[in-house]
Protein backbone atom coordinates (compact mmCIF):
# COMPACT_ATOMS: atom_id res chain seq x y z
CA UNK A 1 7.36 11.58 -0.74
CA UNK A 2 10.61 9.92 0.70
CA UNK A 3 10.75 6.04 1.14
CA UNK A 4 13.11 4.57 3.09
CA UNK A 5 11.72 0.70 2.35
CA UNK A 6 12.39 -2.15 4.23
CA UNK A 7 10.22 -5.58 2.42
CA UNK A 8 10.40 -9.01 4.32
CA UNK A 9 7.44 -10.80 3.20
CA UNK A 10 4.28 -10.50 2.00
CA UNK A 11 1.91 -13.13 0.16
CA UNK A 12 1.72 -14.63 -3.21
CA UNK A 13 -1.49 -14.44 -5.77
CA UNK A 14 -2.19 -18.32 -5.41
CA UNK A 15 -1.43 -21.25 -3.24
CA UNK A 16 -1.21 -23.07 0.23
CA UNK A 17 -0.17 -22.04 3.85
CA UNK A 18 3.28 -21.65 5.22
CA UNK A 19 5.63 -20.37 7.98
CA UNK A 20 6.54 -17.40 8.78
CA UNK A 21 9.57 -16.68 6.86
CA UNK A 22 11.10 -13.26 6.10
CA UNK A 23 11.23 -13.79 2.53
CA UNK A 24 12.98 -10.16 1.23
CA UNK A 25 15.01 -7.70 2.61
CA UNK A 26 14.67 -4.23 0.59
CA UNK A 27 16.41 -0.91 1.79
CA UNK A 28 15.52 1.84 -0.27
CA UNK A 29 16.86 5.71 0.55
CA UNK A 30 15.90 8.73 -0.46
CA UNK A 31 12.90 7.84 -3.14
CA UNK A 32 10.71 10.40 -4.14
CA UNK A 33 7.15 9.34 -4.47
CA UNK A 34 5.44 11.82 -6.86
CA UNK A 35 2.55 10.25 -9.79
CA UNK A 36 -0.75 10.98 -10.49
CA UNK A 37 -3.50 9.96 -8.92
CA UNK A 38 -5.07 7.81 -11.70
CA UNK A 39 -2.95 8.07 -15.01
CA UNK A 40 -4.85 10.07 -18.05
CA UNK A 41 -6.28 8.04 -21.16
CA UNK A 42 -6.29 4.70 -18.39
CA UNK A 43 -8.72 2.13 -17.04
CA UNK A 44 -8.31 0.78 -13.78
CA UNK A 45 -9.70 -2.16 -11.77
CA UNK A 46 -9.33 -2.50 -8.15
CA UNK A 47 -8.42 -5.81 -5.84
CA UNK A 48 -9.18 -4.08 -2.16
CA UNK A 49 -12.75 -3.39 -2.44
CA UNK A 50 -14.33 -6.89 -1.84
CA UNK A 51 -17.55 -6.14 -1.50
CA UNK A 52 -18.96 -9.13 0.14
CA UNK A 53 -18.99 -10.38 3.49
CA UNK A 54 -18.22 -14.22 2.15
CA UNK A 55 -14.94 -15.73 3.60
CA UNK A 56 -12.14 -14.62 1.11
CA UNK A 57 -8.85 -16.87 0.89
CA UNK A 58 -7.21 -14.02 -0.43
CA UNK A 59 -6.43 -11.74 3.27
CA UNK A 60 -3.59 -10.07 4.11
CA UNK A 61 -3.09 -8.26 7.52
CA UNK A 62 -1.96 -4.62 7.84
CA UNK A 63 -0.36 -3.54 11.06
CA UNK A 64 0.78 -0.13 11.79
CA UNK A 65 4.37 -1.47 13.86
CA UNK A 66 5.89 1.84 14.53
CA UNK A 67 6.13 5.40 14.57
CA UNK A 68 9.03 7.42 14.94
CA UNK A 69 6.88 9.82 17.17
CA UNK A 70 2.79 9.60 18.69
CA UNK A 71 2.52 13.76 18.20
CA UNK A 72 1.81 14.63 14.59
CA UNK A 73 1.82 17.99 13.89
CA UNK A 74 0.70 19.77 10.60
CA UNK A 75 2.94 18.73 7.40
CA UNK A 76 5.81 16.90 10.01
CA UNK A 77 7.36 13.95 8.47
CA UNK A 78 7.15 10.78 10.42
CA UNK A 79 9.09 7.48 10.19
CA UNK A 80 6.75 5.03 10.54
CA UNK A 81 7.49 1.25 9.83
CA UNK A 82 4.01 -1.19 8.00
CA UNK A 83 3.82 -4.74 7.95
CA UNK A 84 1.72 -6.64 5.53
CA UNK A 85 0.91 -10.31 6.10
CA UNK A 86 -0.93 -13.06 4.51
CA UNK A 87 -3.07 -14.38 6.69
CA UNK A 88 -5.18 -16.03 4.02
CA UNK A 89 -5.35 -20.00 2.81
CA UNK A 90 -3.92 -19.14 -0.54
CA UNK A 91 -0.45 -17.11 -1.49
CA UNK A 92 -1.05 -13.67 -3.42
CA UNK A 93 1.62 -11.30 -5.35
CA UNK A 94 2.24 -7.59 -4.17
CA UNK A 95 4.53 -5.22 -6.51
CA UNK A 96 7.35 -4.29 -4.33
CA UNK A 97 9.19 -1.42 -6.30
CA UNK A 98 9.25 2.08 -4.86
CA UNK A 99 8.55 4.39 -8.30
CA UNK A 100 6.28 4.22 -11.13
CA UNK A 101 9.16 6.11 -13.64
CA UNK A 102 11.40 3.28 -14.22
CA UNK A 103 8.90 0.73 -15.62
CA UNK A 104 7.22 2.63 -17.69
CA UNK A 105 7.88 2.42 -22.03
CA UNK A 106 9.76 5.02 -23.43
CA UNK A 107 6.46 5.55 -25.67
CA UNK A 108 3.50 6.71 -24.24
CA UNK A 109 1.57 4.65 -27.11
CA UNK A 110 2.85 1.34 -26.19
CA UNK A 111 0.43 -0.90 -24.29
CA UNK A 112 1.35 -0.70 -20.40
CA UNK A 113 -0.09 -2.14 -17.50
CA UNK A 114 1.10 -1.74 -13.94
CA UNK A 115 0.01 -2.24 -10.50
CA UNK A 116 0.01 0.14 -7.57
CA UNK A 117 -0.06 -0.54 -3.67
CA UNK A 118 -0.86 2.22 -1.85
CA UNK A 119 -0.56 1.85 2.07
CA UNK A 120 -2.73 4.60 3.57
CA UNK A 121 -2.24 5.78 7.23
CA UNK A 122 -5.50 6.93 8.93
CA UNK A 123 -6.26 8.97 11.92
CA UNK A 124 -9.71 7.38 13.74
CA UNK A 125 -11.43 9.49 16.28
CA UNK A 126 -15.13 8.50 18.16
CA UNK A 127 -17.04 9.43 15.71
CA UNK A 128 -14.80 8.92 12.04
CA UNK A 129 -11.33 8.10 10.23
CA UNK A 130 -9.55 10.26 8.12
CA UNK A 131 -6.45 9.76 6.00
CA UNK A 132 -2.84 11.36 7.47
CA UNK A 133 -0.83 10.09 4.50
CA UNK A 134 0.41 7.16 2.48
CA UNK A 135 3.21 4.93 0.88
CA UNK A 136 2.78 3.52 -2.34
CA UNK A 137 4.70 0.77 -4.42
CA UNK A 138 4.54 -0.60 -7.99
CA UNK A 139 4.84 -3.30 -10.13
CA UNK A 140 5.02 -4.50 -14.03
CA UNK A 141 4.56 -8.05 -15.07
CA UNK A 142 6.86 -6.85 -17.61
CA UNK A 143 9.34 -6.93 -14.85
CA UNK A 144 8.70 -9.76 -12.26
CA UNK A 145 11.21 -8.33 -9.88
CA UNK A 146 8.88 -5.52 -9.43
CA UNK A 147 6.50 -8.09 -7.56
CA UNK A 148 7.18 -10.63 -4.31
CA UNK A 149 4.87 -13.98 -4.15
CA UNK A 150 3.76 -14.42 -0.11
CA UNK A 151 2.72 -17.60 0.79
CA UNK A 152 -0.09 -17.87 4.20
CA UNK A 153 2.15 -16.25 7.06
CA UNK A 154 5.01 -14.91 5.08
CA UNK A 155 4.38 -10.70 5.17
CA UNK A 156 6.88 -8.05 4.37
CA UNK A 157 7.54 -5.01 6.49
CA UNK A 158 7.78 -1.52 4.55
CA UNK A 159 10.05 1.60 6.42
CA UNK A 160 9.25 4.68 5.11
CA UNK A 161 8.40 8.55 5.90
CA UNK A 162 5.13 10.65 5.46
CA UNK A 163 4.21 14.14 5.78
CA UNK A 164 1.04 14.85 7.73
CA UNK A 165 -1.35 16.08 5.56
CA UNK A 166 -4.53 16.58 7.97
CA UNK A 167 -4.91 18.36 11.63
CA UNK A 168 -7.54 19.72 12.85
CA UNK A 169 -9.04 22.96 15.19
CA UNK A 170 -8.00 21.72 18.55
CA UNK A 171 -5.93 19.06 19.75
CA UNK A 172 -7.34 15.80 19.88
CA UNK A 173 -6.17 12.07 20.43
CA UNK A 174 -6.33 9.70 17.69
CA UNK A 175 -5.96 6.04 16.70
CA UNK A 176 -3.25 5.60 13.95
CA UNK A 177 -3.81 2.38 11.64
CA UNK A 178 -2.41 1.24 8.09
CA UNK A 179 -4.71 0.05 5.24
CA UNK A 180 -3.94 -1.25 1.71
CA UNK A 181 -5.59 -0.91 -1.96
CA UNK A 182 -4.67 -2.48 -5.14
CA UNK A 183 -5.23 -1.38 -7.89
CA UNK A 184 -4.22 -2.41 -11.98
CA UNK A 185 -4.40 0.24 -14.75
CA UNK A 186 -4.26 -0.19 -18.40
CA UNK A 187 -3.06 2.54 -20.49
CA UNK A 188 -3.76 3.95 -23.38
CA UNK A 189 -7.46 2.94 -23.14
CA UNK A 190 -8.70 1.65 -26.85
CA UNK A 191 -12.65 2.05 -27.30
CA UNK A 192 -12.55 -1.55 -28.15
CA UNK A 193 -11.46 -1.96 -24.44
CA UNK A 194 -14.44 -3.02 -22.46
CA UNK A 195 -12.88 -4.76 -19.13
CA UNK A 196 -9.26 -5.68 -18.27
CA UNK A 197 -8.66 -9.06 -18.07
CA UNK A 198 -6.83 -10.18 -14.79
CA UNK A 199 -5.39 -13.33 -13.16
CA UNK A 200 -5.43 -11.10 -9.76
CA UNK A 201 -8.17 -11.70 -6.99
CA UNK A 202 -9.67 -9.47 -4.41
CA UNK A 203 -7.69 -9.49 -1.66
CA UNK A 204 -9.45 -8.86 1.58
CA UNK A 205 -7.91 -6.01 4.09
CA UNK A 206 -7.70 -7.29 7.87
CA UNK A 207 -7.27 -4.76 10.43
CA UNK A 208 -3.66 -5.18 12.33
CA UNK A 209 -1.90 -3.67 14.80
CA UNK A 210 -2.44 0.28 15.75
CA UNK A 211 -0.61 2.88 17.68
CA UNK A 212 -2.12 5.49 19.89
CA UNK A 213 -1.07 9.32 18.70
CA UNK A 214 -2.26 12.64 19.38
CA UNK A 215 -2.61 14.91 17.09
CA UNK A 216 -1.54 18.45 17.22
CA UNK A 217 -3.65 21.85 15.51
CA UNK A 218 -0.58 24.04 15.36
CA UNK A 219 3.02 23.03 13.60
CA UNK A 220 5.80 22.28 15.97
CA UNK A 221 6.73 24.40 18.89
């Protein structure tokens, strides 16, 4: 998957509120986007499923800002811009670089652990929601660069392209909306390893802006 990214701000692990400030600028061309799912021999914790209705100070915002086009069409690529933006009392850290490759150890029996962002795009009709595509980015403590510390109201804004992977029978409109999940993974996995210790909270998902689309059952005309 290409990324063409474009980072401003997003929110830090821990702390206090702030202005809105663009606090990056990333432009990243012609990335291609291609790992596994969920690594083999790894463990994996996630920081997106909450699971509570409490009040979290950890929230961040995801708005779907703009799409190159509202008709999606089977396997079309779209330009489609995401903001992410703490909106919580406390800062958070998001990893920020575009490809898994680069940060990992040249061997595969070192001790690794990495985070990924993925930023789904969904397609909700009256009845359900169903996933069009996604961007993800990474990040190794290893490397701090790979990360960006938001503080309340600081968010960062990520430009990139995805192919449509769903359509359906008939055409139908839809509401188009971006999510986020975090996850960590530890690899290799030791059978000593019983949980992975982490610094990183839950970090609630707030639904943002959305942009009307309509879907389309045959490829472009």
């Amino acid at each position: 998957m290409r990324l063409i990214l474009v980072a401003f701000s997003v929110a830090t692990l821990f702390s206090a509120v702030g202005a809105a400030q663009k606090v990056r600028y990333i432009d990243l061309t012609g990335v291609e986007q291609r790992q596994p799912d969920t690594p083999s021999n790894s463990r994996f914790d996630t920081f997106s499923s909450c699971g509570s209705q409490e009040p979290f100070p950890h929230q961040a915002k995801v708005s779907l800002e703009w799409m190159d086009t509202t008709d999606l069409y089977p396997h079309q690529r779209i330009g489609l811009e995401i903001r992410v933006e703490n909106v919580g009392t406390v800062s958070f850290k998001l990893p920020v670089h575009p490809n898994l490759a680069d940060l990992q150890p040249k061997s595969q029996s070192e001790r690794f652990e990495y985070y990924r962002l993925r930023l789904p795009v969904a397609a909700a009709f009256s009845t359900r929601a169903v996933g069009v595509a996604w961007l993800e980015l990474f990040g190794s403590f290893s490397n701090p660069d790979t990360f960006v510390t938001l503080e309340s109201g600081e968010w960062i804004r990520v430009r990139g392209e995805i192919v449509a992977q769903r359509w359906y029978r008939n055409d139908r409109p839809a509401i188009a909306s971006a999510g986020m999940k975090l996850f960590k993974y530890v690899l290799p996995v030791r059978k000593k390893d019983s949980a992975i210790p982490s610094n990183v909270r839950c970090i609630l998902g707030v639904n943002g802006a959305s942009i009307p689309i309509q879907m389309h059952a045959q490829p472009r005309p």
